[in-house]
C-alpha atoms as a PDB file:
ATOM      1  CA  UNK A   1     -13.301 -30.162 -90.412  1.00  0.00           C
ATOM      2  CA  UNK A   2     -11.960 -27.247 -88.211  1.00  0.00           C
ATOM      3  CA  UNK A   3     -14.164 -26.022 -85.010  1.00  0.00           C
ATOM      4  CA  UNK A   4     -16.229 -23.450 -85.266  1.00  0.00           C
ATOM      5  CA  UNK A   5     -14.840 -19.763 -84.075  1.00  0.00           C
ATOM      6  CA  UNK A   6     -16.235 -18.825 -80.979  1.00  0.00           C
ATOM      7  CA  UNK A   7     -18.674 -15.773 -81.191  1.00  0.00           C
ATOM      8  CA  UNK A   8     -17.615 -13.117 -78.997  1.00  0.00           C
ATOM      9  CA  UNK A   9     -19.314  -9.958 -78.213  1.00  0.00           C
ATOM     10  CA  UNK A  10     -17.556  -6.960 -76.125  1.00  0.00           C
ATOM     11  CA  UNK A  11     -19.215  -7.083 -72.699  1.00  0.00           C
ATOM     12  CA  UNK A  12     -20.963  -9.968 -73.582  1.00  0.00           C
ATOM     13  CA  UNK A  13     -21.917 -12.512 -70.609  1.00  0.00           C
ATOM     14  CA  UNK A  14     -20.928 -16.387 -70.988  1.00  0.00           C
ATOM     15  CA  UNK A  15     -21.730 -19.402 -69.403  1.00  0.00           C
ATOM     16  CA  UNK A  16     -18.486 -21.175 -69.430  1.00  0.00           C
ATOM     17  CA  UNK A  17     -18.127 -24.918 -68.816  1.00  0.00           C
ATOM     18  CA  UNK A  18     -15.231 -27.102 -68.888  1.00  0.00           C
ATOM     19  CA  UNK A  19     -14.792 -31.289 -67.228  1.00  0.00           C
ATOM     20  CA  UNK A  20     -11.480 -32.727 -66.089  1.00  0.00           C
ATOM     21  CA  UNK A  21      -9.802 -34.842 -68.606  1.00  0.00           C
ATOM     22  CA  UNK A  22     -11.745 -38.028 -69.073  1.00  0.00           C
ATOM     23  CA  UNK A  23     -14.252 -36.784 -66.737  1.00  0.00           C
ATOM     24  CA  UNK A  24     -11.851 -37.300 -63.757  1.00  0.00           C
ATOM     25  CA  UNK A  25     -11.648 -35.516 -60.318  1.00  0.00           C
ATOM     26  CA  UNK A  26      -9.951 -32.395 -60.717  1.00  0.00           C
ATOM     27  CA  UNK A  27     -11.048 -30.731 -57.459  1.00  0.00           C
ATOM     28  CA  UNK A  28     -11.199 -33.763 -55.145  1.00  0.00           C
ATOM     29  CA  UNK A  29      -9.706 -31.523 -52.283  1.00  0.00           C
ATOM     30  CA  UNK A  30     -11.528 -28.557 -50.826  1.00  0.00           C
ATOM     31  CA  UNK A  31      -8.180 -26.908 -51.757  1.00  0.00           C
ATOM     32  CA  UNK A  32      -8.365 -27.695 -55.058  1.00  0.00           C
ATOM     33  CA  UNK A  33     -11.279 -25.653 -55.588  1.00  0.00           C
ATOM     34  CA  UNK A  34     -10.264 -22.496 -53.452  1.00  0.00           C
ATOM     35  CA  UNK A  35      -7.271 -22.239 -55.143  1.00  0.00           C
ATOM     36  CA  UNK A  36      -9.226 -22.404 -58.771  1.00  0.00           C
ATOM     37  CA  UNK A  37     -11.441 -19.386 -56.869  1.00  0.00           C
ATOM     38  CA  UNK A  38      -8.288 -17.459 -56.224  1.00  0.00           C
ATOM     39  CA  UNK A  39      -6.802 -18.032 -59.507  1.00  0.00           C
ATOM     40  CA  UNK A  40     -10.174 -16.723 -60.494  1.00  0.00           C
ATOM     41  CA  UNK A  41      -9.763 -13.719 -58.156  1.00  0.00           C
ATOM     42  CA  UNK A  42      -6.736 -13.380 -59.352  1.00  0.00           C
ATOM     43  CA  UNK A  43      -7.169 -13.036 -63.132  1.00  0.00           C
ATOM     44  CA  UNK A  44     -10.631 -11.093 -62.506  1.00  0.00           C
ATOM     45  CA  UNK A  45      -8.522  -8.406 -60.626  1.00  0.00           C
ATOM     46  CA  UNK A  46      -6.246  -8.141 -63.776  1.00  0.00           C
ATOM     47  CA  UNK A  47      -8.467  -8.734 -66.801  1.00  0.00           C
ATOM     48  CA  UNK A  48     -11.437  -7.081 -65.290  1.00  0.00           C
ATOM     49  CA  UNK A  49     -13.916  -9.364 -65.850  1.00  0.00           C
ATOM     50  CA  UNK A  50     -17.062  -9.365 -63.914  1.00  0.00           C
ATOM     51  CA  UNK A  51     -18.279 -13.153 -62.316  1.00  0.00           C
ATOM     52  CA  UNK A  52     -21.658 -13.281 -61.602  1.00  0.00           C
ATOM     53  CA  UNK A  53     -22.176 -17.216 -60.622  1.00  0.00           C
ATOM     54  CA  UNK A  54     -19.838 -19.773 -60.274  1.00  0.00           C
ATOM     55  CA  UNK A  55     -20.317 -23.672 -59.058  1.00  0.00           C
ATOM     56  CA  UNK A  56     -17.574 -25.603 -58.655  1.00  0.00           C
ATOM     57  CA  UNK A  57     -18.424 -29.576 -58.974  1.00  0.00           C
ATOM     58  CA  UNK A  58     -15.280 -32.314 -57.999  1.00  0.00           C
ATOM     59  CA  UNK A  59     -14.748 -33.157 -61.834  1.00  0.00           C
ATOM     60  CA  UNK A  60     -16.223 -29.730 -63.424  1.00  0.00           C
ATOM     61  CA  UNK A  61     -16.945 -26.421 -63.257  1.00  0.00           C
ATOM     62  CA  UNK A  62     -19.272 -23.652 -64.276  1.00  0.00           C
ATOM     63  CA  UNK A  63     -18.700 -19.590 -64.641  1.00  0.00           C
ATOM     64  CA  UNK A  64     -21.184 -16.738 -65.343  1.00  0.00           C
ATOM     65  CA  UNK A  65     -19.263 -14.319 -66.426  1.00  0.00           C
ATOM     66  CA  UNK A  66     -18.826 -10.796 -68.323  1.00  0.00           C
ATOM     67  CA  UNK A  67     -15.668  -9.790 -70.707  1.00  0.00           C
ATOM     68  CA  UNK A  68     -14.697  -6.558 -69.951  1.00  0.00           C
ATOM     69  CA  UNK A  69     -11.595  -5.077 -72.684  1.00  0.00           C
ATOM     70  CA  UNK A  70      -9.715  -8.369 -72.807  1.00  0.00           C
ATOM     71  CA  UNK A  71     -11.106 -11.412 -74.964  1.00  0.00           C
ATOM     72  CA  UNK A  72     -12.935 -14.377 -73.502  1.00  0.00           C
ATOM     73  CA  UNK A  73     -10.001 -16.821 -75.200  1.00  0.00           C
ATOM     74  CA  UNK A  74      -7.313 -14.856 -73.742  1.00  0.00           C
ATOM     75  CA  UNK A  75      -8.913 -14.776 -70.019  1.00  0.00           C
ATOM     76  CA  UNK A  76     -10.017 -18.234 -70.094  1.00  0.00           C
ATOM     77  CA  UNK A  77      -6.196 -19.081 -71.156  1.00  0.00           C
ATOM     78  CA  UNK A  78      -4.166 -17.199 -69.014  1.00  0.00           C
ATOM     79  CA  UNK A  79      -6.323 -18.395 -66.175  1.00  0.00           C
ATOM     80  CA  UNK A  80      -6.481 -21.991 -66.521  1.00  0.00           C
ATOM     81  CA  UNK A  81      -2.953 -22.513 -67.651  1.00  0.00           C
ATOM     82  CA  UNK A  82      -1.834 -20.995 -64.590  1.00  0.00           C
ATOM     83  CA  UNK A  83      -4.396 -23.074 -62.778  1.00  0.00           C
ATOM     84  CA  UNK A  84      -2.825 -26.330 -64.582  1.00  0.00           C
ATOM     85  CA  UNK A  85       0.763 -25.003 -63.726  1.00  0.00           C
ATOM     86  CA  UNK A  86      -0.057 -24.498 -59.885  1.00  0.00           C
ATOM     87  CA  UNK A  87      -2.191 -27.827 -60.025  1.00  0.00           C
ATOM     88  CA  UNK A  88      -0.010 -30.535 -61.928  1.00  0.00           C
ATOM     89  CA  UNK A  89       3.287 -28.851 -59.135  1.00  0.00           C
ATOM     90  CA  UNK A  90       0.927 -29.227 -56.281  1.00  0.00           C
ATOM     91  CA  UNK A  91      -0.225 -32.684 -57.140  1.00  0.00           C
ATOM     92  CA  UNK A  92       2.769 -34.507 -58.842  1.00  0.00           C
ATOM     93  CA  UNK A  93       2.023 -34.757 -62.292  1.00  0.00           C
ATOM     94  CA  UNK A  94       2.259 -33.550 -65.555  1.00  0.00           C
ATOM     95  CA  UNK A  95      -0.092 -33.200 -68.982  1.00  0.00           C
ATOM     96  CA  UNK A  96      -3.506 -32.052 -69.211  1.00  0.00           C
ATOM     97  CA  UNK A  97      -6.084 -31.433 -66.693  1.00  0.00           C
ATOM     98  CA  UNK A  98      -9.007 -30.637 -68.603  1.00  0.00           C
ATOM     99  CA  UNK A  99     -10.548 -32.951 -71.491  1.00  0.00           C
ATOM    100  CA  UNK A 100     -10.765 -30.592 -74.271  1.00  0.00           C
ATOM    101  CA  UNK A 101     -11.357 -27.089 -74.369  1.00  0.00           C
ATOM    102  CA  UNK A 102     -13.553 -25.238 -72.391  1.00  0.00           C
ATOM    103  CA  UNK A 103     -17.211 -24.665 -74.171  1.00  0.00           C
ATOM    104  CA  UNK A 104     -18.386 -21.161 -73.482  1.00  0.00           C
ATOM    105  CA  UNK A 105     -22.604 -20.072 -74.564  1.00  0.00           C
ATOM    106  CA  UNK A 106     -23.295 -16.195 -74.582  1.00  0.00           C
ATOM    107  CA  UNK A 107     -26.252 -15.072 -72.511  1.00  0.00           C
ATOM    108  CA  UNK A 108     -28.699 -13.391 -74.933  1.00  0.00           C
ATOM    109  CA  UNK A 109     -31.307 -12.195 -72.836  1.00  0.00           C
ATOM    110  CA  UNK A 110     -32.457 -11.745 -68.825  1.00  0.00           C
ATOM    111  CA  UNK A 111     -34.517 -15.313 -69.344  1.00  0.00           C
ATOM    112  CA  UNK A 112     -31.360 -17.088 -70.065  1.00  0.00           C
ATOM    113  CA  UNK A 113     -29.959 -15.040 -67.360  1.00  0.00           C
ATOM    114  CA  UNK A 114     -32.006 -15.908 -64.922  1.00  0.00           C
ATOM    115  CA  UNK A 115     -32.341 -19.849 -65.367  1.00  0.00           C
ATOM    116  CA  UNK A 116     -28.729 -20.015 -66.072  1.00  0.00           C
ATOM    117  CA  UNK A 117     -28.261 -18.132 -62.303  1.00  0.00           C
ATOM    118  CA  UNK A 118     -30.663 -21.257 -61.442  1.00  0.00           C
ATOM    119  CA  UNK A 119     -28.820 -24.186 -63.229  1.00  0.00           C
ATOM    120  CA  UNK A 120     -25.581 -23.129 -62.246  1.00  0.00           C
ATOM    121  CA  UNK A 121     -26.469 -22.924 -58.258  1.00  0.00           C
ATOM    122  CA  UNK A 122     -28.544 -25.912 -58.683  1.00  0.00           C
ATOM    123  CA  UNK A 123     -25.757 -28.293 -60.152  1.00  0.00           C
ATOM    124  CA  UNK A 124     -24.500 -29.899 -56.553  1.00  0.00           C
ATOM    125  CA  UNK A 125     -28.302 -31.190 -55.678  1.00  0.00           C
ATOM    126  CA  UNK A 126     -29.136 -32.326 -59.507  1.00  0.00           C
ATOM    127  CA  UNK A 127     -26.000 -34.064 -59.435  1.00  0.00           C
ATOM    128  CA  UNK A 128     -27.694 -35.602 -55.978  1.00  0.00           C
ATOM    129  CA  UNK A 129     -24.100 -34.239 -53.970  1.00  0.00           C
ATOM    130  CA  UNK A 130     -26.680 -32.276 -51.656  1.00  0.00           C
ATOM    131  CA  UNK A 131     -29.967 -32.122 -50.991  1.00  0.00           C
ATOM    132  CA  UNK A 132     -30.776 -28.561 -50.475  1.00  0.00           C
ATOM    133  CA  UNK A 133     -28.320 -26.173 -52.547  1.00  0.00           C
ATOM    134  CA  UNK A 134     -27.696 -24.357 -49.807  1.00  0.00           C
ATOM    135  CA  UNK A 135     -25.612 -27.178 -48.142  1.00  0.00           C
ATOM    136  CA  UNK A 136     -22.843 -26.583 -50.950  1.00  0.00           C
ATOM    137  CA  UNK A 137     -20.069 -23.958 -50.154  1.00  0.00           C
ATOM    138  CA  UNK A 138     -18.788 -24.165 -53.446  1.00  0.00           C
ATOM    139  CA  UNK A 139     -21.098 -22.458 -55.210  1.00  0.00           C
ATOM    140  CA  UNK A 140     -21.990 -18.246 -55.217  1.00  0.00           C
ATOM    141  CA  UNK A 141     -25.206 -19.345 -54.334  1.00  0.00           C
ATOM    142  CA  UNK A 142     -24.540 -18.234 -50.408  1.00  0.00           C
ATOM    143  CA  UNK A 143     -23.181 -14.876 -51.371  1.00  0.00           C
ATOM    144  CA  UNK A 144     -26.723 -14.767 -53.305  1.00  0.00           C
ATOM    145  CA  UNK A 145     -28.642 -16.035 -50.027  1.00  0.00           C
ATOM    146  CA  UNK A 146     -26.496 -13.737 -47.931  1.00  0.00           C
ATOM    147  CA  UNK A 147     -26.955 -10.724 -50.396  1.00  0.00           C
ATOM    148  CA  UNK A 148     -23.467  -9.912 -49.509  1.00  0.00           C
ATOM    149  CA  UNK A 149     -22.342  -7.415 -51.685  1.00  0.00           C
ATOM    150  CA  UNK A 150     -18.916  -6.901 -49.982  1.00  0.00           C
ATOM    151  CA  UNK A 151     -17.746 -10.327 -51.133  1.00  0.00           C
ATOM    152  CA  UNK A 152     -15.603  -9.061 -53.890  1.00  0.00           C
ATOM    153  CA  UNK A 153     -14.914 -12.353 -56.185  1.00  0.00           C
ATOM    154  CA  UNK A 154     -19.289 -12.472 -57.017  1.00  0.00           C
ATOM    155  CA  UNK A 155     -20.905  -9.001 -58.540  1.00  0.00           C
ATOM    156  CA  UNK A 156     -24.390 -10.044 -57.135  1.00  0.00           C
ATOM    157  CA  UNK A 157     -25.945  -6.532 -57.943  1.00  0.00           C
ATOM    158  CA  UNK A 158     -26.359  -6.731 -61.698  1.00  0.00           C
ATOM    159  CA  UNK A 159     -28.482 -10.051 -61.252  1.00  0.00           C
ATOM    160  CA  UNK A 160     -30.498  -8.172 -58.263  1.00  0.00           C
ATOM    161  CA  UNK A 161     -30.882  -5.408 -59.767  1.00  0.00           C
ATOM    162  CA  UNK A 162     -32.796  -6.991 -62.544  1.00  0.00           C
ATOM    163  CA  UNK A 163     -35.114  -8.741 -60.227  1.00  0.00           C
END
């Protein structure tokens, strides 16, 4: 039996998810995981998607994000192969990263929003990594905490603004 098509809505916000092949480390390295955040940048800038949480764990990762023209399939390709590329070069190796595709859920309403804002930032302490979430830099919670709106990667006003 074939997967099910992914249900994809113009503008629609996701929660995407995806764990390293055979739930290995795939961002050991502090490096790892900024250059996943520029590749991020990067295909953000040219896709024009809008990321509204990230959290970025050593053998997963989690987006909140919103499609703009180009299709959730397409941006989550184009970045992560390039990601894989840079990776595999960077580290020695070859073959797949990730175990299996990525699994993406659409937002439906502002109470998903909201406690999907709260399980994303809250992954690093329920995965007892930190105690206080605020101890992890790889996560948007700081630009939250900071309310820094000139961050660029992390559009924190259309979560405030619903607050």
């Amino acid at each position: 039996m074939g997967r099910r098509p992914r249900i994809e809505l113009p503008g629609g916000i996701y929660h995407v998810i995806q764990r390293g092949n055979n739930r290995d480390y795939i961002f050991e390295r502090s490096q790892d995981k900024e250059d996943f955040l520029d590749f991020v940048r990067l295909y953000q800038e040219k896709l024009g998607f809008n990321l509204y949480a990230y959290v970025i764990m050593d053998n997963h990762y989690h987006l909140m994000l919103q499609l703009a023209d180009c299709p959730l399939q397409t941006t989550m390709q184009r970045l992560l192969s390039h990601y894989v590329r840079d990776y595999n070069k960077k580290h020695g190796r070859s073959g797949y990263l990730f175990g299996g595709r990525y699994r993406s859920i659409n937002v439906l309403n502002e109470g998903h929003l909201f406690s999907l804002l709260r399980y994303i930032h809250q992954n690093p302490v329920a995965a007892r990594i930190r105690q206080k979430i605020s101890d992890y830099p790889w996560s948007s919670d700081p630009i939250y905490r900071k309310n820094d709106r000139s961050h660029g990667l992390v559009r924190i006003d259309f979560i405030l603004e619903r607050l």
